[in-house]
Protein backbone atom coordinates (compact mmCIF):
# COMPACT_ATOMS: atom_id res chain seq x y z
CA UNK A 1 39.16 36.83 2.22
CA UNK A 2 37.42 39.14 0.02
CA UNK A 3 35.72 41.95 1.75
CA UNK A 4 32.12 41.84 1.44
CA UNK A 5 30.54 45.08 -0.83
CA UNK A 6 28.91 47.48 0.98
CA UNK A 7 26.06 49.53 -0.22
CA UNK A 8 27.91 51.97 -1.55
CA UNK A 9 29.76 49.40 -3.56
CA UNK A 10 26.54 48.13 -5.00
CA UNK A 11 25.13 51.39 -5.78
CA UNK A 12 27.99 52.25 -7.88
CA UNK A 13 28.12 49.02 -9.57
CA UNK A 14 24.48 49.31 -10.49
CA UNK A 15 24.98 52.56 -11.98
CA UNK A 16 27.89 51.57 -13.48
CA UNK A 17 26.08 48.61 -15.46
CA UNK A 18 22.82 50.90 -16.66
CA UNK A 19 25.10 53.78 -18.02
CA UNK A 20 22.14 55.45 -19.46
CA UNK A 21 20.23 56.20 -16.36
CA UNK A 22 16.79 54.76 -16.56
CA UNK A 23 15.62 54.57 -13.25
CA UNK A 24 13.51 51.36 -13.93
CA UNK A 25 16.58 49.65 -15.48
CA UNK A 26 18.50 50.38 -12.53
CA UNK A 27 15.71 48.98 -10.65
CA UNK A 28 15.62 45.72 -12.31
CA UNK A 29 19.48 45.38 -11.89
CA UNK A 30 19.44 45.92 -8.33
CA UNK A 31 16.58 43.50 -8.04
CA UNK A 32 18.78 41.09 -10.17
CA UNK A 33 21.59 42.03 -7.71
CA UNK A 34 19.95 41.26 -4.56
CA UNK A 35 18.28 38.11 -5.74
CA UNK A 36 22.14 36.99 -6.80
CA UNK A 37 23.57 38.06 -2.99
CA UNK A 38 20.40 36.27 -1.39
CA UNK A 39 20.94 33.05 -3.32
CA UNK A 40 24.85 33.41 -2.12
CA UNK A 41 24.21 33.59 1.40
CA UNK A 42 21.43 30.74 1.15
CA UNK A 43 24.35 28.56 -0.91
CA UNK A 44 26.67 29.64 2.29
CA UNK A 45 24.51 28.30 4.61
CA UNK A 46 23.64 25.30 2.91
CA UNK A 47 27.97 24.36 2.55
CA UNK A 48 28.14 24.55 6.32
CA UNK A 49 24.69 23.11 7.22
CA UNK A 50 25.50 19.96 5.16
CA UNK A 51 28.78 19.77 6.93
CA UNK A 52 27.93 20.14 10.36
CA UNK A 53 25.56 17.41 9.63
CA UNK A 54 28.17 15.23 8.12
CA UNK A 55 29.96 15.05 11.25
CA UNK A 56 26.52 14.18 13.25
CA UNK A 57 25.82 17.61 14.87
CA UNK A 58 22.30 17.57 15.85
CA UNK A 59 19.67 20.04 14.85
CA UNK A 60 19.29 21.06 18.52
CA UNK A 61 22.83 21.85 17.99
CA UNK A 62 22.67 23.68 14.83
CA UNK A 63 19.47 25.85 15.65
CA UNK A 64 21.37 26.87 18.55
CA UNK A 65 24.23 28.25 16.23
CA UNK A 66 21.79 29.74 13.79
CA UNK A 67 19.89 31.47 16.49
CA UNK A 68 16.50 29.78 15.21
CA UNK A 69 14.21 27.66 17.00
CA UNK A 70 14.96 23.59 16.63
CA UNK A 71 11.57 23.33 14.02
CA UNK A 72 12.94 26.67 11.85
CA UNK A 73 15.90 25.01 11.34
CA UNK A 74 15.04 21.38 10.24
CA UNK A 75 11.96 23.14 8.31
CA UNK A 76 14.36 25.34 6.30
CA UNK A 77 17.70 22.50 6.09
CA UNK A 78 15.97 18.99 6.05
CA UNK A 79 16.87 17.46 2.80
CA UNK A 80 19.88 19.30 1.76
CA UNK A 81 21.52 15.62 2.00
CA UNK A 82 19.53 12.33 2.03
CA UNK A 83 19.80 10.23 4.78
CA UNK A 84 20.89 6.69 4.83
CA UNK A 85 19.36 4.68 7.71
CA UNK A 86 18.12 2.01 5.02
CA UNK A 87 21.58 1.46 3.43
CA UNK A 88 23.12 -1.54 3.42
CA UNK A 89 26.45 -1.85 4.28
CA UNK A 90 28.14 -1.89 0.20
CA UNK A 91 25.20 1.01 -0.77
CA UNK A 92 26.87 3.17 2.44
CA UNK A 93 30.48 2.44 1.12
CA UNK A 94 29.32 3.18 -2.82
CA UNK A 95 27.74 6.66 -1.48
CA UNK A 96 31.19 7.40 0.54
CA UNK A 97 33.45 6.13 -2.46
CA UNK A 98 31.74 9.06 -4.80
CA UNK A 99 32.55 11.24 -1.99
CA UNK A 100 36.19 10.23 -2.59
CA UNK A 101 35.81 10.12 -5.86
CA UNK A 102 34.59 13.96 -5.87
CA UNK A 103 37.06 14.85 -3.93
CA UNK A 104 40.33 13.38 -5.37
CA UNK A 105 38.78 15.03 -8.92
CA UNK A 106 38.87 18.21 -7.50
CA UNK A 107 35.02 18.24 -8.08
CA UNK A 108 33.10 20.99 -5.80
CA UNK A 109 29.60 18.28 -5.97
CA UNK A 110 28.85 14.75 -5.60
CA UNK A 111 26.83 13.83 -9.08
CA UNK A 112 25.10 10.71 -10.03
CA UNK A 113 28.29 10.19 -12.82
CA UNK A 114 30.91 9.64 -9.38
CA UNK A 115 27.72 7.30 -7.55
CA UNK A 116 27.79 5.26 -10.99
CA UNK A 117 31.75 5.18 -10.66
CA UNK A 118 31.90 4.18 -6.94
CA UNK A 119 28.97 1.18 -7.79
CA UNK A 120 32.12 -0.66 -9.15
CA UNK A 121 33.21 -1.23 -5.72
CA UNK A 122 33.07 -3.86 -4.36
CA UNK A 123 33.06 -5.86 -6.77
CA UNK A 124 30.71 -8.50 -5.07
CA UNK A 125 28.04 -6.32 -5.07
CA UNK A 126 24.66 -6.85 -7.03
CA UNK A 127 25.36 -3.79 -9.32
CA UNK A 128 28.83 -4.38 -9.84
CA UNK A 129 27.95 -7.71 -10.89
CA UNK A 130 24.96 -6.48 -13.61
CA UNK A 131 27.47 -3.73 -14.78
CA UNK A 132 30.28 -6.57 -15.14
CA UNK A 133 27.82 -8.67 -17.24
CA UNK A 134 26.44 -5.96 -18.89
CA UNK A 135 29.73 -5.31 -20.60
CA UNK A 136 30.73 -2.46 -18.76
CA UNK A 137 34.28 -1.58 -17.13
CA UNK A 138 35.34 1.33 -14.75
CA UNK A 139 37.71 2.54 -17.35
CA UNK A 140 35.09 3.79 -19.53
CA UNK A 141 32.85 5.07 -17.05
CA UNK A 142 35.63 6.81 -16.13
CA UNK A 143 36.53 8.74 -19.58
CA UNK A 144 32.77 9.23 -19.88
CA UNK A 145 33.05 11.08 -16.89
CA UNK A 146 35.94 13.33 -16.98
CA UNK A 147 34.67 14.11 -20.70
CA UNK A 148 31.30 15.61 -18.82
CA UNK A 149 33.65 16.99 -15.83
CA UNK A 150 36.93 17.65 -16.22
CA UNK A 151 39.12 17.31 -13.29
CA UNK A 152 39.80 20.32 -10.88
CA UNK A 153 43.05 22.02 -10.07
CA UNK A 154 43.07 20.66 -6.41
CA UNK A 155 41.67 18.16 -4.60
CA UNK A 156 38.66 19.52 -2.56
CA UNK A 157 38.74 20.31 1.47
CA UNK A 158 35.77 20.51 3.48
CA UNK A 159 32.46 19.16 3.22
CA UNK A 160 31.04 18.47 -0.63
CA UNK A 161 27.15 18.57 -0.99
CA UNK A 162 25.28 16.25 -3.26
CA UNK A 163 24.28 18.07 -6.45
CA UNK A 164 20.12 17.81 -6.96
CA UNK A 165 20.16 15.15 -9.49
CA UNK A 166 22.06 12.72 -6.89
CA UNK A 167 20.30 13.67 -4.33
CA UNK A 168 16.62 13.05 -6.61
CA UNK A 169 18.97 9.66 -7.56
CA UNK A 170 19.12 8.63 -3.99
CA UNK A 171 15.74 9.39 -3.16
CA UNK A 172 14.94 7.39 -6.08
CA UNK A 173 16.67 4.41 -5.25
CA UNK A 174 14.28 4.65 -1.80
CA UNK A 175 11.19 4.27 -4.59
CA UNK A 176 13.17 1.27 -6.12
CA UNK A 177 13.21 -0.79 -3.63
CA UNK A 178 10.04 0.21 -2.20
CA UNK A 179 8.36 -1.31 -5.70
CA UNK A 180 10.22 -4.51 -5.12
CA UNK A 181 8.96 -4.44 -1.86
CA UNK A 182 12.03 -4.42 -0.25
CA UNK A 183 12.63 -3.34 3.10
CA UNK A 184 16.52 -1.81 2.60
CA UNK A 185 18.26 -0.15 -0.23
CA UNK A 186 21.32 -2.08 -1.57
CA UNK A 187 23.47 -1.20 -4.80
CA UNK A 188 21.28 -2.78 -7.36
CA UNK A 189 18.94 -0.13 -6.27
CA UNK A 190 21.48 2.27 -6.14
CA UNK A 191 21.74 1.87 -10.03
CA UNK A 192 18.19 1.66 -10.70
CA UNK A 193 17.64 4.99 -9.34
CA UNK A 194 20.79 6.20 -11.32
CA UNK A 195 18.91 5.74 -14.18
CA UNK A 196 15.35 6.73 -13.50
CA UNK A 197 15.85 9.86 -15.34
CA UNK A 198 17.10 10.61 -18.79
CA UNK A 199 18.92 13.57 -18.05
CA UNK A 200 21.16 12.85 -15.39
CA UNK A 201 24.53 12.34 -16.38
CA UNK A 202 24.42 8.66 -14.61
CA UNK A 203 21.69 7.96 -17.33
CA UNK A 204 23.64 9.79 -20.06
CA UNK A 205 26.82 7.60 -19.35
CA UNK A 206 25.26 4.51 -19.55
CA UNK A 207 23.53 4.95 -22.74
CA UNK A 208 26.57 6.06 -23.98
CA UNK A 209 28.33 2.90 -23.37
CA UNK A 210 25.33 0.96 -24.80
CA UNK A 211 23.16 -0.04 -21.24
CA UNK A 212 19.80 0.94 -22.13
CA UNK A 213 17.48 1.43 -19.35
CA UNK A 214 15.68 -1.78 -19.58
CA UNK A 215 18.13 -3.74 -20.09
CA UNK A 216 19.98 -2.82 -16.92
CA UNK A 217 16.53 -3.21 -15.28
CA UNK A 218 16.27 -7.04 -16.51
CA UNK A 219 20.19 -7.82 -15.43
CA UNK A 220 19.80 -6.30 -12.07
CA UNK A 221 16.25 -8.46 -11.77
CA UNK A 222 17.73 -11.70 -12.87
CA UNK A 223 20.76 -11.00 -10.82
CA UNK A 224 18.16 -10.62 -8.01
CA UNK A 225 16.70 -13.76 -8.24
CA UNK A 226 20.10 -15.46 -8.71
CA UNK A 227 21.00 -14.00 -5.64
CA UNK A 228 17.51 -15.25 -3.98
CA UNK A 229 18.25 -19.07 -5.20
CA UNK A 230 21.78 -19.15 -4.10
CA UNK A 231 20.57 -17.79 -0.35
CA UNK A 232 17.72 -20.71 -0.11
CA UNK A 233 20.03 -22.95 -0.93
CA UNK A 234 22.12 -21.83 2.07
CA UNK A 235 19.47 -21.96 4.04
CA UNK A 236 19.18 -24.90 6.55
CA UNK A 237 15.77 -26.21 6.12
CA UNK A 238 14.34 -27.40 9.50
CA UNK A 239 11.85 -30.83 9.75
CA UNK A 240 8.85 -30.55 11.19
């Protein structure tokens, strides 16, 4: 471990940066300095946060270990990672496959590109399906990806944190299926939300490849109400 700079340290450094000894220069360094060491404690605390909560520590639990009350805690940590008590079942296992995903590519985040990789499993699922008929294939995706992130050194140990265009992703799948008036979120509106935005590399990928937002909008719609017939038809209907 790295032994953390003492003031001393810092000083120097500063001085060492604004050779010429203006005072206010120095001044805006150090202020550049301190911002940099506050945002890497805040980053710190976010890493172990997020995994704590991974692992289903409660915030009771967490304040306690902070040395905050219960309410500072949640206040400052409550959305570092969404939550997924609406998920089905496939949406839970596409969110843990870019987990994987991340992790096997050595990637230190979760981004929308590994959620848009992991919606090709299993293949059963609404968005797999739409993607399937759309044209698309894994492989691609895939290359797409690695093009935008190449693969790490190592695979990565410990908890990985969403980055904030997955987690806006997520939050817009929620939206999704609220305007369908839907009471879950499943993996169709996993890949709406993917590509609610232009610039997230979910978005990006798929235009690449030729999707265009509305046309993965109207597959994912039909495929909806193909889903809808087939389940009536299931459905014993009861005289009365």
């Amino acid at each position: 471990m790295s032994p953390t700079p003492d003031l001393s340290d810092l000083i120097r450094s500063v001085r060492d940066e604004v050779a010429d000894g203006d005072p206010i220069a120095q001044l805006a360094k150090a202020a550049e300095y301190a911002a940099g060491l506050s945002q890497l404690g805040d980053r710190l605390l976010d890493h172990f946060v997020f995994q704590c909560r991974q692992v289903g520590m409660s915030w009771a639990e967490l304040s306690a270990a902070l040395g905050v009350s219960k309410q500072a805690a949640h206040k400052r940590f409550t959305g570092l990672a969404p939550t997924f008590q609406r998920f089905t079942v496939k949406a839970r296992d596409v969110v843990q496959g870019a987990t994987g995903h991340a992790r096997t590519f050595g990637h230190p985040d979760i981004g929308t590109e590994h959620l848009l990789l992991s919606l090709f499993d299993p293949a059963d699922s609404l968005a797999a399906i739409a993607l399937d008929r759309l044209g698309l294939r894994r492989e691609a995706v895939s290359e797409e990806l690695f093009r935008r992130h190449p693969r790490g050194e190592a695979p990565i140990q410990g908890a990985i944190p969403f980055t904030a265009h997955a987690k806006e992703a997520l939050r817009g799948a929620l939206e999704e299926a609220l305007e369908l008036g839907h009471n879950y979120i499943g993996t169709e509106h996993l890949l709406l939300g993917l590509q609610r935005e232009a610039d997230y590399a979910s978005a990006e990928i798929l235009s690449t490849l030729g999707a265009q937002k509305d046309t993965v909008r109207r597959e994912l719609l039909e495929g909806l109400r193909r889903f809808m017939r087939e389940r009536e038809k299931q459905t014993p209907k009861i005289d009365g």
